[in-house]
Protein backbone atom coordinates (compact mmCIF):
# COMPACT_ATOMS: atom_id res chain seq x y z
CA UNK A 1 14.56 9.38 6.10
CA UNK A 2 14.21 7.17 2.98
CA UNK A 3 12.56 2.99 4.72
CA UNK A 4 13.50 0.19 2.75
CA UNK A 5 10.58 -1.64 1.49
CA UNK A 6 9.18 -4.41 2.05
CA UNK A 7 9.19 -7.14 -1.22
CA UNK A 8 6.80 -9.83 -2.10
CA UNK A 9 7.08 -13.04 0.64
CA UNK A 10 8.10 -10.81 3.25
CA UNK A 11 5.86 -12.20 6.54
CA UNK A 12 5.01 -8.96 7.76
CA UNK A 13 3.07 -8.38 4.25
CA UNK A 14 0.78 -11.75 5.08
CA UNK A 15 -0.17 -10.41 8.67
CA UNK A 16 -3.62 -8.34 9.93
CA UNK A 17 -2.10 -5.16 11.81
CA UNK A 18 -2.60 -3.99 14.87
CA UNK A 19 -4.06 -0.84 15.86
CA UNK A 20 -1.94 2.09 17.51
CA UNK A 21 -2.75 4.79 19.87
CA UNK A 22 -1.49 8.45 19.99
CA UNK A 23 1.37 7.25 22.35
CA UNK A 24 2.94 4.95 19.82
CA UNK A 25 6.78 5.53 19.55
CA UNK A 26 7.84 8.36 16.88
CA UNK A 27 4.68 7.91 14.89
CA UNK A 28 5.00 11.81 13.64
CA UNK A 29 8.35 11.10 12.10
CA UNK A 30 7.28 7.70 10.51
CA UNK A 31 4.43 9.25 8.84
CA UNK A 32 6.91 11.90 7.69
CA UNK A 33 9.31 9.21 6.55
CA UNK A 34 6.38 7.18 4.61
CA UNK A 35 6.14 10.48 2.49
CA UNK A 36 9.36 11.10 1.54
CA UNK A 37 9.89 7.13 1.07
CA UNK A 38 6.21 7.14 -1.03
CA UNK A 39 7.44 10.05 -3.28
CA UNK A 40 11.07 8.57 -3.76
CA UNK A 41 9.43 5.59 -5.00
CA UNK A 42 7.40 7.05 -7.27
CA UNK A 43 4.10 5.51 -5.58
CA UNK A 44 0.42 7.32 -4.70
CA UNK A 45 -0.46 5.24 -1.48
CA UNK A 46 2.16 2.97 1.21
CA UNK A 47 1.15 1.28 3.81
CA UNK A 48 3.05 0.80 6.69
CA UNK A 49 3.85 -2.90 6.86
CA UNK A 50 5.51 -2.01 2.93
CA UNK A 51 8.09 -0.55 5.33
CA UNK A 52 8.20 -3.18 7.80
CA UNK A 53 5.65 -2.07 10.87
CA UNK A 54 2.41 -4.32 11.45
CA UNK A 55 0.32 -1.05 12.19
CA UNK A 56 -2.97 0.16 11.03
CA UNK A 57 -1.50 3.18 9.53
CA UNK A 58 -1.73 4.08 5.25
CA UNK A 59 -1.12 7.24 3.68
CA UNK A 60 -1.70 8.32 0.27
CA UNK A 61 -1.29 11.56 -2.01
CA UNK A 62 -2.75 11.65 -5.55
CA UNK A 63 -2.13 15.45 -5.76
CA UNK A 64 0.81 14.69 -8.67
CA UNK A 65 -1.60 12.89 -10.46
CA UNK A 66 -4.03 15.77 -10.42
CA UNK A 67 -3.55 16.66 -14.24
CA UNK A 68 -4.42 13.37 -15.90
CA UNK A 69 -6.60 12.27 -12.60
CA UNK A 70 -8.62 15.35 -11.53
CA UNK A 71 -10.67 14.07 -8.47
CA UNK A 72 -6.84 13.08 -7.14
CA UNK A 73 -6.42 16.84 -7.14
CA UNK A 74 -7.26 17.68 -2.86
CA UNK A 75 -6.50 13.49 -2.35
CA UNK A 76 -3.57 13.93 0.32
CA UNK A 77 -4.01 12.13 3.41
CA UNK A 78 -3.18 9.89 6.74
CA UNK A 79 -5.31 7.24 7.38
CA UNK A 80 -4.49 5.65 11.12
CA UNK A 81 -6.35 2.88 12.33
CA UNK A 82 -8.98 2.50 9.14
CA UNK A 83 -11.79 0.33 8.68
CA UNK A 84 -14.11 0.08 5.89
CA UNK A 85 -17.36 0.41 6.81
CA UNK A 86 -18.88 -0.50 3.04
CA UNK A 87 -17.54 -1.14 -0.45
CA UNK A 88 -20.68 -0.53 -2.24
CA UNK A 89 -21.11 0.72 -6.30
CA UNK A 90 -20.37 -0.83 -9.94
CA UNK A 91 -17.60 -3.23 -9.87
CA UNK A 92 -14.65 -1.38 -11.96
CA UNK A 93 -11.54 -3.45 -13.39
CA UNK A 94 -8.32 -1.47 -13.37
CA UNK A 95 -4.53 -1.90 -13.98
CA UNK A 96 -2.62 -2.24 -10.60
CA UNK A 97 0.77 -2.21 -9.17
CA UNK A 98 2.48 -2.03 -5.57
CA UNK A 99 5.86 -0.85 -4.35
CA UNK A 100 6.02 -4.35 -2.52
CA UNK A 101 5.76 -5.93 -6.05
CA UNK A 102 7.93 -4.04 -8.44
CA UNK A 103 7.56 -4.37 -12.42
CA UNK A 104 3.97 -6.02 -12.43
CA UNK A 105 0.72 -4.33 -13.29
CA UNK A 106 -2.22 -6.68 -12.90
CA UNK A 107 -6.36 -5.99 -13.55
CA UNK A 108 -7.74 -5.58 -10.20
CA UNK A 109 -11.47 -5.70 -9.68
CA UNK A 110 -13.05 -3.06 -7.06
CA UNK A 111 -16.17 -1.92 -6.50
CA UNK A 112 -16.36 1.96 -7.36
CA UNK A 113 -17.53 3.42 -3.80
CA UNK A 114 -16.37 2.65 -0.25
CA UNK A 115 -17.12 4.77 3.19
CA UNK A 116 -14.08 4.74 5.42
CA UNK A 117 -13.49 5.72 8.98
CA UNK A 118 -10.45 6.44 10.31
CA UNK A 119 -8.00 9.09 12.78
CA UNK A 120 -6.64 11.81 11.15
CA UNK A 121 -3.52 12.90 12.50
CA UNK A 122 -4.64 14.98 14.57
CA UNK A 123 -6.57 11.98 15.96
CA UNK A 124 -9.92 13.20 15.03
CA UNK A 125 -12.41 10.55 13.67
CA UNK A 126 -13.45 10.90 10.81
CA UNK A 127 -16.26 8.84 8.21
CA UNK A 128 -16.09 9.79 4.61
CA UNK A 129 -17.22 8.09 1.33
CA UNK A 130 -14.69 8.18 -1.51
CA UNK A 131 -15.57 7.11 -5.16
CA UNK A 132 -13.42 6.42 -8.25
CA UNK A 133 -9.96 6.62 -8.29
CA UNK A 134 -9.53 7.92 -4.46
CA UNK A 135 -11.63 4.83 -3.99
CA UNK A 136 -9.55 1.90 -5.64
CA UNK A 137 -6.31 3.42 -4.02
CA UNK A 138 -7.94 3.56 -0.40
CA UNK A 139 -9.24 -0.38 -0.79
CA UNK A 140 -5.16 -1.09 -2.29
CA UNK A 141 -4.01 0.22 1.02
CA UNK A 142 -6.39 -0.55 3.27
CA UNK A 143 -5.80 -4.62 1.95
CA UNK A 144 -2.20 -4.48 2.91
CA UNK A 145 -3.39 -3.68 6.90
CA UNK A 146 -5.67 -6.70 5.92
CA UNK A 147 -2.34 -9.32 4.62
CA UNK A 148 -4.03 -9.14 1.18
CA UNK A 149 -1.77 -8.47 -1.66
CA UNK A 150 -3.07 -7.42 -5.03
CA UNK A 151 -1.78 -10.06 -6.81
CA UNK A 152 -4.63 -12.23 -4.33
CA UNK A 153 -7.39 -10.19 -6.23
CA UNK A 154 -6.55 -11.56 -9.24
CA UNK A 155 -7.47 -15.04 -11.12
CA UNK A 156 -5.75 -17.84 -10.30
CA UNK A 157 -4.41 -18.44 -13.76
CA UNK A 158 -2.72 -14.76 -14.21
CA UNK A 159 -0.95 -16.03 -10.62
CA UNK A 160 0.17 -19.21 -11.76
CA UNK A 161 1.50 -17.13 -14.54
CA UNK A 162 3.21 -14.69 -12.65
CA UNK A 163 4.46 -17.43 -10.48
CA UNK A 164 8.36 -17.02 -11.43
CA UNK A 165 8.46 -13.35 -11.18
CA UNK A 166 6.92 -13.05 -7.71
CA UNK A 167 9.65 -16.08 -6.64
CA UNK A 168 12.19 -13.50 -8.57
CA UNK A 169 10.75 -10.01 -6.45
CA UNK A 170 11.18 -12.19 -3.06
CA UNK A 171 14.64 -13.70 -3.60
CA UNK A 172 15.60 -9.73 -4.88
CA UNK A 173 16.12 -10.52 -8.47
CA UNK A 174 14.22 -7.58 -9.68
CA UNK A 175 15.52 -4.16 -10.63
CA UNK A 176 14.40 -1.52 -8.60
CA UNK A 177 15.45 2.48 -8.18
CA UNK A 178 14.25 2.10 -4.41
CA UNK A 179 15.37 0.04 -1.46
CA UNK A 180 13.95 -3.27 -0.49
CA UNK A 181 14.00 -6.06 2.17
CA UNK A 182 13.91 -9.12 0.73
CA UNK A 183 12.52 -12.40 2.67
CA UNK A 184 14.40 -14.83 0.70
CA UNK A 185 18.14 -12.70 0.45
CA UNK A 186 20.63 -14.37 2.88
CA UNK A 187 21.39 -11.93 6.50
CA UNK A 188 24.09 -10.08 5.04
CA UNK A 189 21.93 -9.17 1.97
CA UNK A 190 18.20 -8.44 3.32
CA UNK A 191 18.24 -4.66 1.94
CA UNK A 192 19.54 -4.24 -2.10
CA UNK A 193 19.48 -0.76 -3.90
C-alpha cells in the first residue's frame, strides 16, 4: 500500500525516534509498504517518520542506480533500530534531495566512511562499514531518525534563500507525482496528490 509522505514542517520530521522491538504492530507489512511507497516515489532511501511513524526504522535500495552508481549494485536493505557508531574519512560535498522536500537539491557535506549497527529483519545485529555513495545515503536516513533535515546541513545563507520554497513544500504548494501530508494544509486537506 502506497503512505502519504510526510512534507517539510511536519512535527514528526523534527522529533528523535524511538526504538521498536520485534513485537511492534504490522512492522513486516510497513517495511513492505516503505518499498513500494520508496519506488513509487522515485527515491533510493525513506525513513519511516517520511511516512508519519517516529520509529528507528530506514530502508534503502540503490540496486536501480547500479549502472551509473556501481557500488549501489548489492545496496538493498532494512535498517531497524540504527546507530552510527563512527563517521570517519574525507569530507565529500554532494547534491542532495529528500522525498519530504520535493523540487530542491542542495550540496550536502558528509564525511566519506561511516560503521553502522543495526537489526536486520530478521533481527540479527549486525556492524558494517559502508563508504561512498552507500555511505552518504545511510547518514541522509539515519538524520531523519535523528529530526535533522538536509536542508540543516547546509549554510545558513542557501536556507535563508530557500526560505519561501520550504514555507511553499509545508503549506502544499509544490507539485508532486506522490502523496503528501502537509503540516500547514487545513483538516480537510492534510493529504494532496
Amino acid at each position: 500500500m502506497l503512505l502519504p509522505i510526510t512534507a517539510y514542517g511536519h512535527p514528526v520530521l523534527k522529533k528523535v525516534a524511538e526504538e521498536i522491538d520485534k513485537d511492534y504492530p504490522g512492522l513486516e507489512q510497513l517495511i513492505a509498504d516503505m518499498f513500494e511507497t520508496m519506488y513509487e516515489s522515485d527515491g533510493i532511501g525513506l525513513a519511516a517518520p517520511q511516512v508519519n511513524r517516529s520509529i528507528r526504522l530506514f530502508i534503502v535500495d540503490g540496486t536501480p542506480y547500479a549502472d551509473k552508481i556501481p557500488e549501489t549494485a548489492d545496496f538493498k536493505k532494512i535498517f531497524i533500530n540504527p546507530y552510527i557508531l563512527s563517521t570517519t574519512g574525507s569530507d565529500v560535498v554532494l547534491d542532495e534531495g529528500c522525498l519530504s522536500i520535493p523540487n530542491i537539491r542542495e550540496d550536502v557535506t558528509r564525511k566519506d566512511e561511516i560503521t553502522i549497527e543495526y537489526y536486520d529483519e530478521k533481527w540479527e545485529l549486525k556492524e558494517e562499514t559502508y563508504t561512498g555513495f552507500p555511505a552518504r545515503v545511510i547518514q541522509h536516513e539515519y538524520d531523519h531518525l535523528e529530526g535533522i533535515l538536509f536542508v540543516e546541513r547546509i549554510s545558513s545563507l542557501r536556507k535563508t534563500l530557500l526560505r519561501r520554497k520550504l514555507h511553499d513544500i509545508a503549506h502544499g504548494n509544490v507539485d508532486v507525482d506522490y502523496r503528501m501530508i502537509f503540516p500547514n494544509l487545513k483538516k480537510s486537506k492534510l493529504v494532496k496528490q
